[in-house]
Protein backbone atom coordinates (compact mmCIF):
# COMPACT_ATOMS: atom_id res chain seq x y z
CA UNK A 1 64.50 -1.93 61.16
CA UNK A 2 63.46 1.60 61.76
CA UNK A 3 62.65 1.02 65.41
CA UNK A 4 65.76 -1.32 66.16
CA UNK A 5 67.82 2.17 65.16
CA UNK A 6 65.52 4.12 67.15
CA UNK A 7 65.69 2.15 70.11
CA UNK A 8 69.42 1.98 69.32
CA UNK A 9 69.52 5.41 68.94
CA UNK A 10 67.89 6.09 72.38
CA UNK A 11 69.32 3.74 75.01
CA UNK A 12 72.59 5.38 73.20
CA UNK A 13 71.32 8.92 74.54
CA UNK A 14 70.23 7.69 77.59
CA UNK A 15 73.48 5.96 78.89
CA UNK A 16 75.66 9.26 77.68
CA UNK A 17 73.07 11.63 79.64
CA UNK A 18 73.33 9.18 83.07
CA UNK A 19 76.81 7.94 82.83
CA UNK A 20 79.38 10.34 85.35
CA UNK A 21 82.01 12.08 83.41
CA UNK A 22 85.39 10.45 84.88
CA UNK A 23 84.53 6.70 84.06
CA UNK A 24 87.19 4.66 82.46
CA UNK A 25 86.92 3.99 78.45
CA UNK A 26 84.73 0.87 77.95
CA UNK A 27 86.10 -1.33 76.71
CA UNK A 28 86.88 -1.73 73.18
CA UNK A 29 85.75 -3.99 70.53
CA UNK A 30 88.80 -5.62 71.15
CA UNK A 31 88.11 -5.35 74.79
CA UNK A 32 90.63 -3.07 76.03
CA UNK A 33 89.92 -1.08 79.04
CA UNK A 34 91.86 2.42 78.73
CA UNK A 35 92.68 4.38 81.28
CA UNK A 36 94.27 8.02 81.61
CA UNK A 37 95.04 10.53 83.98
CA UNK A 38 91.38 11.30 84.20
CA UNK A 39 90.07 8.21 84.96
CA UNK A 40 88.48 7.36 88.27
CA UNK A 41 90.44 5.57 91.71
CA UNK A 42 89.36 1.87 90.48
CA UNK A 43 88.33 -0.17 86.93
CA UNK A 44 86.89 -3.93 86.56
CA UNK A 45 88.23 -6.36 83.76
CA UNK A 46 87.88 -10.21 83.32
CA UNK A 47 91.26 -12.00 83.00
CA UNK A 48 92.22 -12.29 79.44
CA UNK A 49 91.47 -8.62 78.86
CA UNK A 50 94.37 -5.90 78.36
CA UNK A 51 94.37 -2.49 80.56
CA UNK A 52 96.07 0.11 78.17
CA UNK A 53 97.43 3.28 80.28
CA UNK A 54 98.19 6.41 78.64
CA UNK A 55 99.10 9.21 80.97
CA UNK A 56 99.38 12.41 78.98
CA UNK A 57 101.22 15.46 80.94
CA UNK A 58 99.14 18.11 81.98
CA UNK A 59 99.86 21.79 82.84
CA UNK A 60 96.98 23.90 85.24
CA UNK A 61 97.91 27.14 87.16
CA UNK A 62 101.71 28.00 86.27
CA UNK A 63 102.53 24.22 87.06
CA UNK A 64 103.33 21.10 85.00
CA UNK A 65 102.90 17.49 85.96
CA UNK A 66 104.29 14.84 83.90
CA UNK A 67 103.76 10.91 84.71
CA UNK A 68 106.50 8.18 85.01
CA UNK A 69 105.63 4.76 83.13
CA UNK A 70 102.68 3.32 85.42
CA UNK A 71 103.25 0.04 87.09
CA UNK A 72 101.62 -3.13 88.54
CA UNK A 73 101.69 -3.68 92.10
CA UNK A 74 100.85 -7.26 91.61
CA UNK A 75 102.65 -8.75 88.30
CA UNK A 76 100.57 -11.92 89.16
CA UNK A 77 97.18 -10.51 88.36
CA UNK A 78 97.93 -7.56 86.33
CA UNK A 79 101.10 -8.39 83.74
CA UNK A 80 103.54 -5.95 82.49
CA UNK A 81 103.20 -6.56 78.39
CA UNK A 82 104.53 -3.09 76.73
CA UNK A 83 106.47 0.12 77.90
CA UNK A 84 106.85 3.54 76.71
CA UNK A 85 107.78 6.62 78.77
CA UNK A 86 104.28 7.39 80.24
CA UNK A 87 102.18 4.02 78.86
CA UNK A 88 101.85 1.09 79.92
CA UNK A 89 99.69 -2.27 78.47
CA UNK A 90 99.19 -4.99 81.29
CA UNK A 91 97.28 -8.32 81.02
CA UNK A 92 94.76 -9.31 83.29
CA UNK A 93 95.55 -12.55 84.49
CA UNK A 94 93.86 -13.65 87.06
CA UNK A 95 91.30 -13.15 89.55
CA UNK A 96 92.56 -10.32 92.17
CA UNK A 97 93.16 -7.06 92.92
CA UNK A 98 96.58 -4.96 91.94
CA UNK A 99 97.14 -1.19 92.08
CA UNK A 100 98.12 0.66 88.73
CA UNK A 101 100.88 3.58 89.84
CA UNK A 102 103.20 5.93 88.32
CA UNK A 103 105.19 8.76 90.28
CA UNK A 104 104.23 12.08 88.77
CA UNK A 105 106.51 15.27 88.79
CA UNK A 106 105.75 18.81 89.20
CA UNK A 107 107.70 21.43 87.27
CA UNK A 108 106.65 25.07 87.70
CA UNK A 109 106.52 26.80 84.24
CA UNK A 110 108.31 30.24 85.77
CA UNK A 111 109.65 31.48 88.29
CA UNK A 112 106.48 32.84 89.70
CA UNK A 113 104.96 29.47 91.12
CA UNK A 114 106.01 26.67 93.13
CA UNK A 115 105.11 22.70 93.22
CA UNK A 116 103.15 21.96 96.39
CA UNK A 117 106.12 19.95 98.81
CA UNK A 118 104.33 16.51 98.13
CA UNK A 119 102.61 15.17 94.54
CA UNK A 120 100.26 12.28 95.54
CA UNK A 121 101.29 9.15 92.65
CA UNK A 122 98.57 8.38 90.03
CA UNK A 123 96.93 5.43 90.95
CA UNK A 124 94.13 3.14 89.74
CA UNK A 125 93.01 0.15 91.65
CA UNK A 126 92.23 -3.06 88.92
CA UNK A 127 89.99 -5.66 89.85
CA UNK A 128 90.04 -8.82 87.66
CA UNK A 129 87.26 -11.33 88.13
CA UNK A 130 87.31 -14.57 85.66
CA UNK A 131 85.85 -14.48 82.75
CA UNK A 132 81.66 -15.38 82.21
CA UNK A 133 81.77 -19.44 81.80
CA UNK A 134 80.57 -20.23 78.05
CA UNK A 135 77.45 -21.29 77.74
């Protein structure tokens, strides 16, 4: 039992020392993959999992950026299931590829700074293969 934990224990510290800092949330026990305004340009899921998107706004040198309620660019692959003002849950549905986007805004904080003249949209590419046959 001790060496299970051990071994546990290491492969643990191993993945968290060789894993890059902006990867999506694994998914969950519940196998949700969560995504936020760190997360990298593109995710995997199998169909029948749920992509949770919570875009939280963020404020960096004088400026503010605040995110509109992410969308699917392809309804047929990645579903629209819940809506709030800067979340978003979709269901994978089938195999394919569909862009996540929201529009984000820049508000300067004072008067002393200025928003750049274009704000590139948040946006994570979601590929859904099918799901691992049952053995």
């Amino acid at each position: 039992m001790l060496g299970r934990t051990m071994l546990a224990a290491t492969a643990l510290a191993l993945t968290a020392l060789t894993a890059p800092a902006a990867q999506p949330e694994p998914p969950g026990s519940d196998g949700d993959l969560r995504l936020t305004n760190e997360s990298p340009a593109s995710a995997e899921v199998k169909a029948g999992q749920r992509v949770i998107v919570s875009l939280t706004p963020t404020e960096a040198d004088g400026l503010r950026f605040t995110y509109s309620a992410p969308e699917s660019t392809d309804q047929a692959v990645l579903a629209p299931d819940r809506e709030g003002e800067a979340t978003n849950q979709f269901n994978a549905v089938t195999a394919g590829t569909a862009d996540l986007t929201a529009v984000v805004t820049c508000e300067p904080v004072d008067e002393a700074h200025q928003c750049p003249a274009q704000v590139d949209p948040w946006t994570v590419t979601v590929t859904v293969q099918e799901p691992s046959p049952q053995p």
